[in-house]
C-alpha atoms as a PDB file:
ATOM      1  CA  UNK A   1       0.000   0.000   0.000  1.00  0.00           C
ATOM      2  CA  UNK A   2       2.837   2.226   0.923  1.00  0.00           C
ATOM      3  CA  UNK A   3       5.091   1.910  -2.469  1.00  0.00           C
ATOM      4  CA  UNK A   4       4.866   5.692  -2.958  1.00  0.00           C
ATOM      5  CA  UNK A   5       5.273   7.585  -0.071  1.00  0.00           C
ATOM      6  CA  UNK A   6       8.626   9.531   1.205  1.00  0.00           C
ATOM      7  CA  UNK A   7      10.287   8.292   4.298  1.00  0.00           C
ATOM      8  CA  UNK A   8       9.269  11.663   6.114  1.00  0.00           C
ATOM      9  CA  UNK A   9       5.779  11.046   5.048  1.00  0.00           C
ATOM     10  CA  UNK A  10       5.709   7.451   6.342  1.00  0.00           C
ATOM     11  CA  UNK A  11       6.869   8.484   9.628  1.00  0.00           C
ATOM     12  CA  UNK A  12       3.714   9.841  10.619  1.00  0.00           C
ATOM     13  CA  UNK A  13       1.669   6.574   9.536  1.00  0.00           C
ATOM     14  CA  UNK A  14       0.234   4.688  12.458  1.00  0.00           C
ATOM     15  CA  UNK A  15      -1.342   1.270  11.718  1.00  0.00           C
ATOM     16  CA  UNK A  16      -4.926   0.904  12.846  1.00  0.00           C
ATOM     17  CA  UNK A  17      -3.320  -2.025  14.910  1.00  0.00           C
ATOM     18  CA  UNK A  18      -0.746  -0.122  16.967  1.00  0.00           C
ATOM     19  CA  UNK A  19      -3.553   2.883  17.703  1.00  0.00           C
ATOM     20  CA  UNK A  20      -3.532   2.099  21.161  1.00  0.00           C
ATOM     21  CA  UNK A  21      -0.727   1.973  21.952  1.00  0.00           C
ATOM     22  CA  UNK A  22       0.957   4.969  20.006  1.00  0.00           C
ATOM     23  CA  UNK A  23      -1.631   6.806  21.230  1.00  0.00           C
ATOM     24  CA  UNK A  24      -1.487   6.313  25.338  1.00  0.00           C
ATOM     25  CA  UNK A  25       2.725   7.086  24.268  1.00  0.00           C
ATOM     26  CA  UNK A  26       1.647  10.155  22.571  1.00  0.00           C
ATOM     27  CA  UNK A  27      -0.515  11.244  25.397  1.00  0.00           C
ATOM     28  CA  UNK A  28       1.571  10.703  28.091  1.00  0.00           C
ATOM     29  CA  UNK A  29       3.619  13.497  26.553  1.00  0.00           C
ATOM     30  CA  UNK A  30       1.710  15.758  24.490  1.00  0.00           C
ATOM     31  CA  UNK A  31      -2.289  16.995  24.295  1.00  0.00           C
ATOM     32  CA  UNK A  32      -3.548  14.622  22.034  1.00  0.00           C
ATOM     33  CA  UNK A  33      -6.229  16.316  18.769  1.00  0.00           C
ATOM     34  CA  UNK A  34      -7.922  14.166  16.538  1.00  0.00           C
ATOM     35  CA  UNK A  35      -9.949  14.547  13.582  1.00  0.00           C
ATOM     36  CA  UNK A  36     -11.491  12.224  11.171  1.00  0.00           C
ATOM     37  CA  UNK A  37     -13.242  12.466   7.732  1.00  0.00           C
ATOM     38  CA  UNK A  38     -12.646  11.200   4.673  1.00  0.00           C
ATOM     39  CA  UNK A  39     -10.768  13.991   2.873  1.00  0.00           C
ATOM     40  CA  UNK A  40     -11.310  13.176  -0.114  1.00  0.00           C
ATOM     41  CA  UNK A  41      -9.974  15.908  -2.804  1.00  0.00           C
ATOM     42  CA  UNK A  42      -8.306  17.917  -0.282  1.00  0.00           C
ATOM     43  CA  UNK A  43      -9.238  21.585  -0.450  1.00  0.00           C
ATOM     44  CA  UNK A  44      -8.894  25.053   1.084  1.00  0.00           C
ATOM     45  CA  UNK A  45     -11.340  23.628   3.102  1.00  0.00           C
ATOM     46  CA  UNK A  46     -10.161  21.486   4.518  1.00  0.00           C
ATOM     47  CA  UNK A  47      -6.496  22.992   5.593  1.00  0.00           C
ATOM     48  CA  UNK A  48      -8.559  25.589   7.356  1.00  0.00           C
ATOM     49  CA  UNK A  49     -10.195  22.839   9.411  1.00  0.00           C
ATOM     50  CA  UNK A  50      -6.778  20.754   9.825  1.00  0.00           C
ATOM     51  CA  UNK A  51      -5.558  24.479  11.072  1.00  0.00           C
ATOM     52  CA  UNK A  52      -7.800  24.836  14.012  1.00  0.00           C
ATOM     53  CA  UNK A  53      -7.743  21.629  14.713  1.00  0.00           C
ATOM     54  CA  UNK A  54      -3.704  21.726  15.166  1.00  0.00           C
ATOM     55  CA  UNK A  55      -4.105  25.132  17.329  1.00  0.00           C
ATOM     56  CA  UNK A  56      -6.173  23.054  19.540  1.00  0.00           C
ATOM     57  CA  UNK A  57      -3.307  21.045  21.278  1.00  0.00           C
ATOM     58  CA  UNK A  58       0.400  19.719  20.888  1.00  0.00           C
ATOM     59  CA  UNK A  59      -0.134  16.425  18.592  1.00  0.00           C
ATOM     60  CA  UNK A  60      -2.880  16.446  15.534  1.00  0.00           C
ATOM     61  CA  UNK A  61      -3.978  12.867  14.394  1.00  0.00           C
ATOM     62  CA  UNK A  62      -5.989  12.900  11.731  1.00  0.00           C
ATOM     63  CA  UNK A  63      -8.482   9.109  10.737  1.00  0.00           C
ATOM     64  CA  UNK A  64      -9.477   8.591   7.515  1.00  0.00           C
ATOM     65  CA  UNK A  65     -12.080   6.580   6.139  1.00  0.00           C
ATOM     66  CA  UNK A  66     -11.077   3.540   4.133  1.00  0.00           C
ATOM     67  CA  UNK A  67     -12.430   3.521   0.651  1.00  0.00           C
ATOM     68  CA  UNK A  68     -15.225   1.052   1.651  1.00  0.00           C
ATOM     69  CA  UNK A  69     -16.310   2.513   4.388  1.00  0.00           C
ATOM     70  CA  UNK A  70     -16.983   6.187   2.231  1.00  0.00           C
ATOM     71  CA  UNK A  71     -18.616   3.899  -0.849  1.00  0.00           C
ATOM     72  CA  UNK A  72     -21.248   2.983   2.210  1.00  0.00           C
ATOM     73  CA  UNK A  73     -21.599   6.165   3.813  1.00  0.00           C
ATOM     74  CA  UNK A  74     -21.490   8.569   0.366  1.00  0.00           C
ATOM     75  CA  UNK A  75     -21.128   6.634  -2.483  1.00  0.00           C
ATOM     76  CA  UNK A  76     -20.357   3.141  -4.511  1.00  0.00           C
ATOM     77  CA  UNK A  77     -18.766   5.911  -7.298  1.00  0.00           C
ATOM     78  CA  UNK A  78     -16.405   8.189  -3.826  1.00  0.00           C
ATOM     79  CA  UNK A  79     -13.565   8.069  -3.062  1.00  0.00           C
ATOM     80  CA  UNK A  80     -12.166   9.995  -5.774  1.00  0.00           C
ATOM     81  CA  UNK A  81      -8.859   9.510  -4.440  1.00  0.00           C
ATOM     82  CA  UNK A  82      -8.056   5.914  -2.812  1.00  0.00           C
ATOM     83  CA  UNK A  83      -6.791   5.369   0.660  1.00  0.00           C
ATOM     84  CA  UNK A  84      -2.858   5.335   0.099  1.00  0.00           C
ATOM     85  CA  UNK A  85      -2.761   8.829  -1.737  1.00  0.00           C
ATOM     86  CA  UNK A  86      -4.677  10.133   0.747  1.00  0.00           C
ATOM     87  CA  UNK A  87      -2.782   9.017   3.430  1.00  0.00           C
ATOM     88  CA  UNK A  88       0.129  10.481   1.747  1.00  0.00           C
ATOM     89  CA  UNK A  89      -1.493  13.566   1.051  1.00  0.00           C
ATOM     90  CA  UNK A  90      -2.092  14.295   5.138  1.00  0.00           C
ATOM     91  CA  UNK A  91       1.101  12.980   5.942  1.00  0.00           C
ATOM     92  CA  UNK A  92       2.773  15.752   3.765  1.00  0.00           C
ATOM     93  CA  UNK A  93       1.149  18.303   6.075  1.00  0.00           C
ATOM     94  CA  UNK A  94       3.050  20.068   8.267  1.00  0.00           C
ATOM     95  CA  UNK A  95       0.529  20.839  11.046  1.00  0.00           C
ATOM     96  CA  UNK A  96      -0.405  16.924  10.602  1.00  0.00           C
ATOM     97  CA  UNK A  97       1.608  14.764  13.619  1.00  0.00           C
ATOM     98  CA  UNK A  98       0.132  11.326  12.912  1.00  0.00           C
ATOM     99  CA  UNK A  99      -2.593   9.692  10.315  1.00  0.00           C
ATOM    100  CA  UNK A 100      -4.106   6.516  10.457  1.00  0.00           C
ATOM    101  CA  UNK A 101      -7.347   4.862   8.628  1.00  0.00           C
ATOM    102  CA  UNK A 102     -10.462   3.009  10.180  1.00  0.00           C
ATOM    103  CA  UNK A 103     -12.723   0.556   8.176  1.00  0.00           C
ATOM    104  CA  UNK A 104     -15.982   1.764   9.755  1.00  0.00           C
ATOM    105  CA  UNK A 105     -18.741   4.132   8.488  1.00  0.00           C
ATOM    106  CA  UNK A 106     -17.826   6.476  11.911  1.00  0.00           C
ATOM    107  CA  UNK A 107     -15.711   7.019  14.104  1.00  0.00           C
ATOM    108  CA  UNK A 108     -16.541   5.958  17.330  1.00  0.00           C
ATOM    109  CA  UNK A 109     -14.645   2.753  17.472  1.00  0.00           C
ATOM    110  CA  UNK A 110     -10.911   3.961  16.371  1.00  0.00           C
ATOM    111  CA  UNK A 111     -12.087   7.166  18.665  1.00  0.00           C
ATOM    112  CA  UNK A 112     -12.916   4.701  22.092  1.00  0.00           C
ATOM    113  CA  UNK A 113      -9.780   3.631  21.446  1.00  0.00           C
ATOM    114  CA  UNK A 114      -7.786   6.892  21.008  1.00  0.00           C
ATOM    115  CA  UNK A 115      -9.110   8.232  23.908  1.00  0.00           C
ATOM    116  CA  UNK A 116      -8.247  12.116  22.495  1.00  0.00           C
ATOM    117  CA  UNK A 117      -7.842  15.176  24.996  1.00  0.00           C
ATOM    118  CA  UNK A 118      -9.621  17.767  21.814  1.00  0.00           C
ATOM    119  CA  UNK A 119     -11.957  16.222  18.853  1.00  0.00           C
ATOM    120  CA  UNK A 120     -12.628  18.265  16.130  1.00  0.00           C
ATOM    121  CA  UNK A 121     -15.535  18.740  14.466  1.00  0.00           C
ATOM    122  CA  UNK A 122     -17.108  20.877  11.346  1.00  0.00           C
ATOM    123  CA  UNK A 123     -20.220  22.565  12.157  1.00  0.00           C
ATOM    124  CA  UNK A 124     -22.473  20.744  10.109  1.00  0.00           C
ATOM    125  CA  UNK A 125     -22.318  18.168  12.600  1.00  0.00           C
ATOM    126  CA  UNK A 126     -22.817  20.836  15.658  1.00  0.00           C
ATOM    127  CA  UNK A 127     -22.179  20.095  19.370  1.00  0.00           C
ATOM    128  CA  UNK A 128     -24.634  17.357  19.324  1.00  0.00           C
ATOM    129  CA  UNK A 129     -22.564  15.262  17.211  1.00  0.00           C
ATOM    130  CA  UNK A 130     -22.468  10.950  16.981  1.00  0.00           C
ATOM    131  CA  UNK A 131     -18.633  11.454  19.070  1.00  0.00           C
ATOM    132  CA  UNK A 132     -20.138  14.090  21.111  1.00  0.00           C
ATOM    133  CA  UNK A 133     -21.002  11.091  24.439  1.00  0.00           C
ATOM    134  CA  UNK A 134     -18.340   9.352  23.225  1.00  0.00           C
ATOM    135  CA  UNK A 135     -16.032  12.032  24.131  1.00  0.00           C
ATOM    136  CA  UNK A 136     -17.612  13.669  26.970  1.00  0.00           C
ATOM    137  CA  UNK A 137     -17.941  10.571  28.968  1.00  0.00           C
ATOM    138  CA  UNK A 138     -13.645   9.732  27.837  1.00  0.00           C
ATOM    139  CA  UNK A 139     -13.203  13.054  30.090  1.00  0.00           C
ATOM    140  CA  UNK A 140     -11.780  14.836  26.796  1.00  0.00           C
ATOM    141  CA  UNK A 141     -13.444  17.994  25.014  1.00  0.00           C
ATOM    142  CA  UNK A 142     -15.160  18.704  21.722  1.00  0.00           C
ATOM    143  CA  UNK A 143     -14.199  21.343  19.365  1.00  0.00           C
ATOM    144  CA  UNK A 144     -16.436  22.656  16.769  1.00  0.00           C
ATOM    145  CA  UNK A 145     -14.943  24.458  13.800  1.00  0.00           C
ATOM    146  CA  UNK A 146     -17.079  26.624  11.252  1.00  0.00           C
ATOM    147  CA  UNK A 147     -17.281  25.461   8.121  1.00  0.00           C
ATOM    148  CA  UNK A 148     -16.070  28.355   4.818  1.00  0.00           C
ATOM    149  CA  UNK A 149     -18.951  28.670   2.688  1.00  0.00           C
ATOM    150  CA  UNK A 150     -18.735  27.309  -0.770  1.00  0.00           C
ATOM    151  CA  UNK A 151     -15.476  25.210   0.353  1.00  0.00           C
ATOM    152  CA  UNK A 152     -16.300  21.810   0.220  1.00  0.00           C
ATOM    153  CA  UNK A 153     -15.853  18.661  -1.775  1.00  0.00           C
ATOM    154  CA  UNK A 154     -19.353  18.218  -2.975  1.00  0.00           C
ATOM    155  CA  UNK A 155     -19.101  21.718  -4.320  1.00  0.00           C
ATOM    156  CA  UNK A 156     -16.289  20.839  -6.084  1.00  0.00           C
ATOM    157  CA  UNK A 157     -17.597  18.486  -7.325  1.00  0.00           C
ATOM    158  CA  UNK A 158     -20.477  20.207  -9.062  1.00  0.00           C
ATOM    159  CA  UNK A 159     -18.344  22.836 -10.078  1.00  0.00           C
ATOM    160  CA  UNK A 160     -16.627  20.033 -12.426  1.00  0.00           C
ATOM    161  CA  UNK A 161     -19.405  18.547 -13.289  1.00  0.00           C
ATOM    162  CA  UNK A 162     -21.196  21.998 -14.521  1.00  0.00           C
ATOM    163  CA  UNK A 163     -17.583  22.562 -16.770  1.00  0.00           C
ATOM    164  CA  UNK A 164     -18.049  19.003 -18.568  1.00  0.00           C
ATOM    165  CA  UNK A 165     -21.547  19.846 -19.929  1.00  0.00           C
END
């Protein structure tokens, strides 16, 4: 999976199967942020989000959906970009510590086991959010970040789509 990527770059890959423990070593040491999402077609966007998240403690680890876990949740015809490049794409980031993947449709699995100090959130979701228990009852804190209007991937999208007509 991995053929591609810089040694830098593959530094900051942790294996769903070592999450728990790189994480309680990261923690130990550092205010542990995470954010998930599937970050597909990375945009303006998004860097704003993966900004605030950062700003929100010393470590940022961002979890991205596998490619069959977005076909279920989005579409059979998303990602637009498979797993590895995206991976490699977030791991080029320099306010991005750590990225791993998860096979579920959400979060709250890879995130029990985390055990973050900050999630981050868009505001689409709101304060309410599926990790919002999940977190609060971990003892960490929820962070909701405003989305920029017109900046996201479905817009994109349609944007593209309007230009091949």
């Amino acid at each position: 999976m991995f053929d591609l990527w810089s040694k830098e770059s593959f530094k900051k890959i942790i294996l769903p199967k070592d999450l728990g423990k790189k994480s309680k070593e990261i923690k130990k040491l550092h205010k542990l942020v995470t954010l998930n999402g599937s970050f597909d077609l990375l945009h303006a966007g998004h860097l704003y989000m993966l900004r605030e998240a950062k700003n929100q403690g010393d470590r940022l680890l961002i979890a991205l959906n596998s490619d069959e876990s977005i076909q279920q949740y989005k579409s059979k015809d998303r990602p637009i970009i498979p797993l590895k490049y995206r991976l490699e794409m977030m791991a080029a980031l320099e306010c991005v510590d750590f990225v791993t993947w998860f096979e579920e449709t959400d979060p709250l699995k890879i995130l029990a086991l985390i055990k973050p100090h900050v999630h981050v959130n868009g505001s689409e979701y709101g304060k309410n959010c599926l990790e919002a228990d999940l977190i609060n009852k971990q003892g960490g804190a929820l962070h909701i970040v405003s989305l920029k209007d017109g900046l996201s991937t479905s817009n994109i999208v349609e944007k593209i789509r309007a230009l091949c007509v």
